[in-house]
Structure formats: C-alpha cells, structure tokens
Protein backbone atom coordinates (compact mmCIF):
# COMPACT_ATOMS: atom_id res chain seq x y z
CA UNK A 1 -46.49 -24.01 9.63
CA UNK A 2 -42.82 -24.85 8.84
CA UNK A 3 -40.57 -25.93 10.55
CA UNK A 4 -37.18 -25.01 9.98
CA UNK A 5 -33.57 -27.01 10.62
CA UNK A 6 -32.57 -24.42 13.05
CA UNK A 7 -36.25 -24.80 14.98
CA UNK A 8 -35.35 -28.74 15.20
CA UNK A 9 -31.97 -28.35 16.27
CA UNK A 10 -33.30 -26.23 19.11
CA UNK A 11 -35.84 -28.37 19.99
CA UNK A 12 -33.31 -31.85 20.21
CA UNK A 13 -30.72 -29.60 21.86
CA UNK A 14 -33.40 -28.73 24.70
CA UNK A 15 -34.57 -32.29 25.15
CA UNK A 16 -31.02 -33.52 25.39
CA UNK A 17 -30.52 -30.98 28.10
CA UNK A 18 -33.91 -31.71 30.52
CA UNK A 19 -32.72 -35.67 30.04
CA UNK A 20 -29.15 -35.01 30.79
CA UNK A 21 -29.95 -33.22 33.62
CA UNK A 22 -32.38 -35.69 34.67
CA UNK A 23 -30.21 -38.92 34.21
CA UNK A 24 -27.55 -36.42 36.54
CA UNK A 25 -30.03 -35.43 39.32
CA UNK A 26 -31.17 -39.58 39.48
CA UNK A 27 -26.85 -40.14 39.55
CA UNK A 28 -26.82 -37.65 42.40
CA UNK A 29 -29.61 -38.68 44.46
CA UNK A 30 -28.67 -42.25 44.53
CA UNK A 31 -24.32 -41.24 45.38
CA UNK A 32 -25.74 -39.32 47.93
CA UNK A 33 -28.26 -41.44 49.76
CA UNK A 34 -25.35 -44.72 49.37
CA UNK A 35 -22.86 -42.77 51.78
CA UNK A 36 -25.24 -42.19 53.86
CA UNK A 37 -27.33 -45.99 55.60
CA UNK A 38 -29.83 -44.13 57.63
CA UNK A 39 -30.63 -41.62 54.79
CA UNK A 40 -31.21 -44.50 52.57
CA UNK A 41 -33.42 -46.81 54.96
CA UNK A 42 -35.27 -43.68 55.30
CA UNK A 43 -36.09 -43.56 51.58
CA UNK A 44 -37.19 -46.22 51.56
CA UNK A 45 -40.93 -46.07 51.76
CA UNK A 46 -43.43 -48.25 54.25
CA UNK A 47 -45.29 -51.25 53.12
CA UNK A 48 -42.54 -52.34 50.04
CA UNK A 49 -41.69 -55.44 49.66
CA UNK A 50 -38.42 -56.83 49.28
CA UNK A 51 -36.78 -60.17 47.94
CA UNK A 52 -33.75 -61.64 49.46
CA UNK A 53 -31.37 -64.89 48.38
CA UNK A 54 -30.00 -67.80 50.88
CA UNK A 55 -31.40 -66.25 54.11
CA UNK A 56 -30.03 -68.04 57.56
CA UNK A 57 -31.19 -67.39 60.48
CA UNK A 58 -30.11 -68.79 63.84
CA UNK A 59 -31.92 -68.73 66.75
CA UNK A 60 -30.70 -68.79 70.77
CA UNK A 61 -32.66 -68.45 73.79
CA UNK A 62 -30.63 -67.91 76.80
CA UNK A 63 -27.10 -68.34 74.93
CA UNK A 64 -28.67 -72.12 73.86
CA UNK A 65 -28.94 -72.73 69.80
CA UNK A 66 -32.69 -73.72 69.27
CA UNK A 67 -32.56 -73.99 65.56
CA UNK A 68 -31.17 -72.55 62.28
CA UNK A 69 -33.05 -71.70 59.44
CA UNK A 70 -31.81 -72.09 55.72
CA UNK A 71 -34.08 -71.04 52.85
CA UNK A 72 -33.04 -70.57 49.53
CA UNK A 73 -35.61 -67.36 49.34
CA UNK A 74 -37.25 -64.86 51.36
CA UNK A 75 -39.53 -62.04 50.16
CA UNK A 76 -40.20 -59.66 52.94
CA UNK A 77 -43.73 -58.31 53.64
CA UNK A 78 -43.51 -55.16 55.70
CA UNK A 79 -47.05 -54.53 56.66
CA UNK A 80 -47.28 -58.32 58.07
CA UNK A 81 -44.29 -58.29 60.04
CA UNK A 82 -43.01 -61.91 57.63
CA UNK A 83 -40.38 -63.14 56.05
CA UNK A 84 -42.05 -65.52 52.83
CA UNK A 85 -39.62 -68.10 52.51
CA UNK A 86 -38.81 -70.63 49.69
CA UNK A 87 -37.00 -74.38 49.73
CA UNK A 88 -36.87 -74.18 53.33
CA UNK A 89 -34.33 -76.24 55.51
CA UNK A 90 -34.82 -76.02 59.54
CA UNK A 91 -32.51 -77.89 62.09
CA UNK A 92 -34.00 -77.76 65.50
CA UNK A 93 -31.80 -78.88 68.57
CA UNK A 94 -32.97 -81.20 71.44
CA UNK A 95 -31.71 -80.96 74.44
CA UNK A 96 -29.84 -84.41 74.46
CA UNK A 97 -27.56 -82.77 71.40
CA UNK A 98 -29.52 -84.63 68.90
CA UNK A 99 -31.16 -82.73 66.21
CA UNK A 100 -34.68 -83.01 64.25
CA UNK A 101 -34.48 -81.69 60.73
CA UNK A 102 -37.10 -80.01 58.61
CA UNK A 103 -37.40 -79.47 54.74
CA UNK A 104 -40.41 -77.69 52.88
CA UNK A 105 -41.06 -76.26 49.69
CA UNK A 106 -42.52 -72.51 51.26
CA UNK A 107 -43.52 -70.98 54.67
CA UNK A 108 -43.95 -67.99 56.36
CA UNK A 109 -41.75 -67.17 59.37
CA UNK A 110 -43.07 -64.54 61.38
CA UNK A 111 -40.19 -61.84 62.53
CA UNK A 112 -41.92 -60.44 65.85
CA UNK A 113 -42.60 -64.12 67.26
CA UNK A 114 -40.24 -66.22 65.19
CA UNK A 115 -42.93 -68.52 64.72
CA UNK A 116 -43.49 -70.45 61.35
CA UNK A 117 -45.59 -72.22 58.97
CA UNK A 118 -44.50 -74.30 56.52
CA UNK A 119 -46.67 -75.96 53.22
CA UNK A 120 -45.60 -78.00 49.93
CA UNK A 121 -44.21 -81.57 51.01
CA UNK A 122 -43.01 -81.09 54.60
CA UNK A 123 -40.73 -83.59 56.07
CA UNK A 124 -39.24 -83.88 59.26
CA UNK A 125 -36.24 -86.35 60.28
CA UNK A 126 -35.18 -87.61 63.74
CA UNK A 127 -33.16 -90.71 64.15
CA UNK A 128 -34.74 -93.55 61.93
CA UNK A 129 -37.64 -92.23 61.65
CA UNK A 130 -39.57 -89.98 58.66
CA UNK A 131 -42.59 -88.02 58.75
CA UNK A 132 -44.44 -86.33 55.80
CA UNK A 133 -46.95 -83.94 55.42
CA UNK A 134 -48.45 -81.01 53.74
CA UNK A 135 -48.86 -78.48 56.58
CA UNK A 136 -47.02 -77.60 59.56
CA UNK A 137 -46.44 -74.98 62.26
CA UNK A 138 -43.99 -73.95 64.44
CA UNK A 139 -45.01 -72.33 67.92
CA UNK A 140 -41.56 -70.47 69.38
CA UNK A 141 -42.33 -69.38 72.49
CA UNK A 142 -43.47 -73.23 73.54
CA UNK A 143 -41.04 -75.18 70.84
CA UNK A 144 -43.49 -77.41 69.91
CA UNK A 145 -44.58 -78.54 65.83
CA UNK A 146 -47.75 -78.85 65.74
CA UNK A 147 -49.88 -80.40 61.84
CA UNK A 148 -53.52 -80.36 61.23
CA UNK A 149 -53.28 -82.27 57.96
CA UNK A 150 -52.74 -86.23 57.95
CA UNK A 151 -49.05 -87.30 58.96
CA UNK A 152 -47.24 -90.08 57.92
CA UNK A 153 -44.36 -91.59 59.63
CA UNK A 154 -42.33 -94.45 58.49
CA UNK A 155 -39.17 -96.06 60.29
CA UNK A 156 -37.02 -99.10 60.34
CA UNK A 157 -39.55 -101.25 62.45
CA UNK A 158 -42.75 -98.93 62.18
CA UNK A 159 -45.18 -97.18 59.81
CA UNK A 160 -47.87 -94.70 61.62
CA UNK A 161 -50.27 -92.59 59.96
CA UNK A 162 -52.54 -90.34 61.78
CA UNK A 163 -55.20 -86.81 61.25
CA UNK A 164 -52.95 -84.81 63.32
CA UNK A 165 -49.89 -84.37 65.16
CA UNK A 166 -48.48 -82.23 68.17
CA UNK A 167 -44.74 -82.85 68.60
CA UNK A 168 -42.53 -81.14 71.91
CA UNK A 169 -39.00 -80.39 71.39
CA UNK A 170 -38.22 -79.56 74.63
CA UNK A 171 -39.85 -83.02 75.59
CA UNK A 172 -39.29 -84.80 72.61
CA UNK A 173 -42.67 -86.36 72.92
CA UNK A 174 -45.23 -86.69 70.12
CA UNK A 175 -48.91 -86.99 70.41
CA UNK A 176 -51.00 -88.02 67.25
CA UNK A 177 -54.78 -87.57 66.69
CA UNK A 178 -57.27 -89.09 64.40
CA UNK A 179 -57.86 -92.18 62.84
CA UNK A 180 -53.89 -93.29 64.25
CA UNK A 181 -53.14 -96.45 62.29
CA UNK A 182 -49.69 -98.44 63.44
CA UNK A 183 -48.05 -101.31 61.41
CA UNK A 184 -45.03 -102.74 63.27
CA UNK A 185 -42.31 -104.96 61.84
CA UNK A 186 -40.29 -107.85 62.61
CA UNK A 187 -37.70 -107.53 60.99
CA UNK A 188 -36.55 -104.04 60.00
CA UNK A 189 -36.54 -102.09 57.02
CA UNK A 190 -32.79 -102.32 55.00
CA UNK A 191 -31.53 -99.04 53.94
C-alpha cells in the first residue's frame, strides 16, 4: 500500500480539525459553566475531594466568639462530611476574656458538628502554663478538650504528667486520669 503526500496531508488536516474542535468545545464548556456558580457547583461531581490554602474559620454561639480556627491546609472529604486540616492553630475563648491556644501538626474538623481531632505534637497554652501531647479532641456541643494519650504540663511553679485529660472551657476546670504525677517548685521557673 502507498501512501501518497496528498493521503498524509488529509489525514494531519483531519486530526488538526477533531483536536481544534476539541480544545474549542473544552474552552466553551468551561466560559460557560464560570458565568454561571450554580451551573458549576453542579458539575461538580459527589464524593471529590478538594484542597484548600489558609482556611479560618470562626465560630459563635449565640452572637459569643467560641474560637477561631487557622490552618495552613484543608483537604475536603465530601463523603465524610470533614475538613483534613494541616499546621493547625485554634484560639478558644473563656468566658473571663482570657483565651487558651492550640497548635497541632494535622486534625480533622468535622463540618456538621464542628467537632475536632487533632494528632502530631499538640500543645495547648493558658496563662503560664503548657501542655503537650499527641492526641486530642474537641467536643463542640459541650466545649470541653478531652486526650486519651499521656499529657504533660509544665508551668512556672509546677510540672504534671498524667494518662489522660478532660479539660471544660466553659468551666475552665481540668480533670486528669492515670498514673497523675505532680512536682511543685519553690521558686519558679525564669523565662
């Protein structure tokens, strides 16, 4: 069989047309679903995941600031209803305007309940004091923190280490669990 330069020219002339009018039908598609939000949301098909930059998130109940979330990350999981987050920062509010912050390396914040978990180095910082850990959760609808690993908390007169903790932000009372060990100082700690 052979194949002629006319044959060829045919050939690369049809190609060029199916592509052209591909790459144009793609340009089309996507001009027309941009001017149009809801037609675009629509597209966009169940169960996909998405990734997002420097998420914050602030959160009121009855026109009073509970906390604010920072993270540096997000990937959305449909399907689960959660926001994974990355190089989290979390400022929770007590009721005596003071202020309890929270730093981990991941967690998972869940969007119907707003309640989290957070993993990788956790610490939390109120006042003087420090507390590390490797796991803890948030329950929203009672404000409370709440870690099953071991705790560690460390402070200008004290150092406390315990299996567990429960901590009440409404309250701003702390209850630890499990082998609780408590070294107080005399003189205190200079920063």
């Amino acid at each position: 069989m052979k194949v002629t330069s006319r044959k060829v020219k045919i050939i690369l002339i049809a190609l060029s047309l199916i592509l052209l009018g591909g790459v144009a039908g793609v340009f089309i598609k996507n001009r027309y679903l941009s001017q149009d939000p809801q037609k675009l949301i629509a597209s966009i098909q169940q169960n996909v995941s998405l990734s997002i930059r420097n998420i914050h998130q602030v959160s009121t109940r009855n026109g009073v600031k509970e906390w604010i979330l920072d993270a540096k990350s997000a990937h959305v999981v449909d399907e689960s209803k959660q926001l994974m987050l990355e190089d989290i920062t979390v400022v929770y509010f007590l009721k005596d305007e003071q202020v309890v912050h929270l730093t981990a390396g991941r967690g998972t914040l869940k969007t119907e309940t707003s309640d989290m978990e957070v993993t990788d180095h956790v610490v939390l910082k109120y006042s003087q004091y420090t507390l590390e850990t490797e796991q803890m959760t948030y329950d929203h609808s009672h404000h409370t923190l709440t870690s099953s690993s071991a705790v560690k908390i460390s402070g200008d007169t004290v150092n406390l280490s315990a299996g567990s903790m429960k901590y009440d932000i409404n309250a701003n009372q702390v209850w630890f669990q499990q082998n609780v060990g408590v070294i107080f100082r005399d003189n205190p700690v200079q920063q």
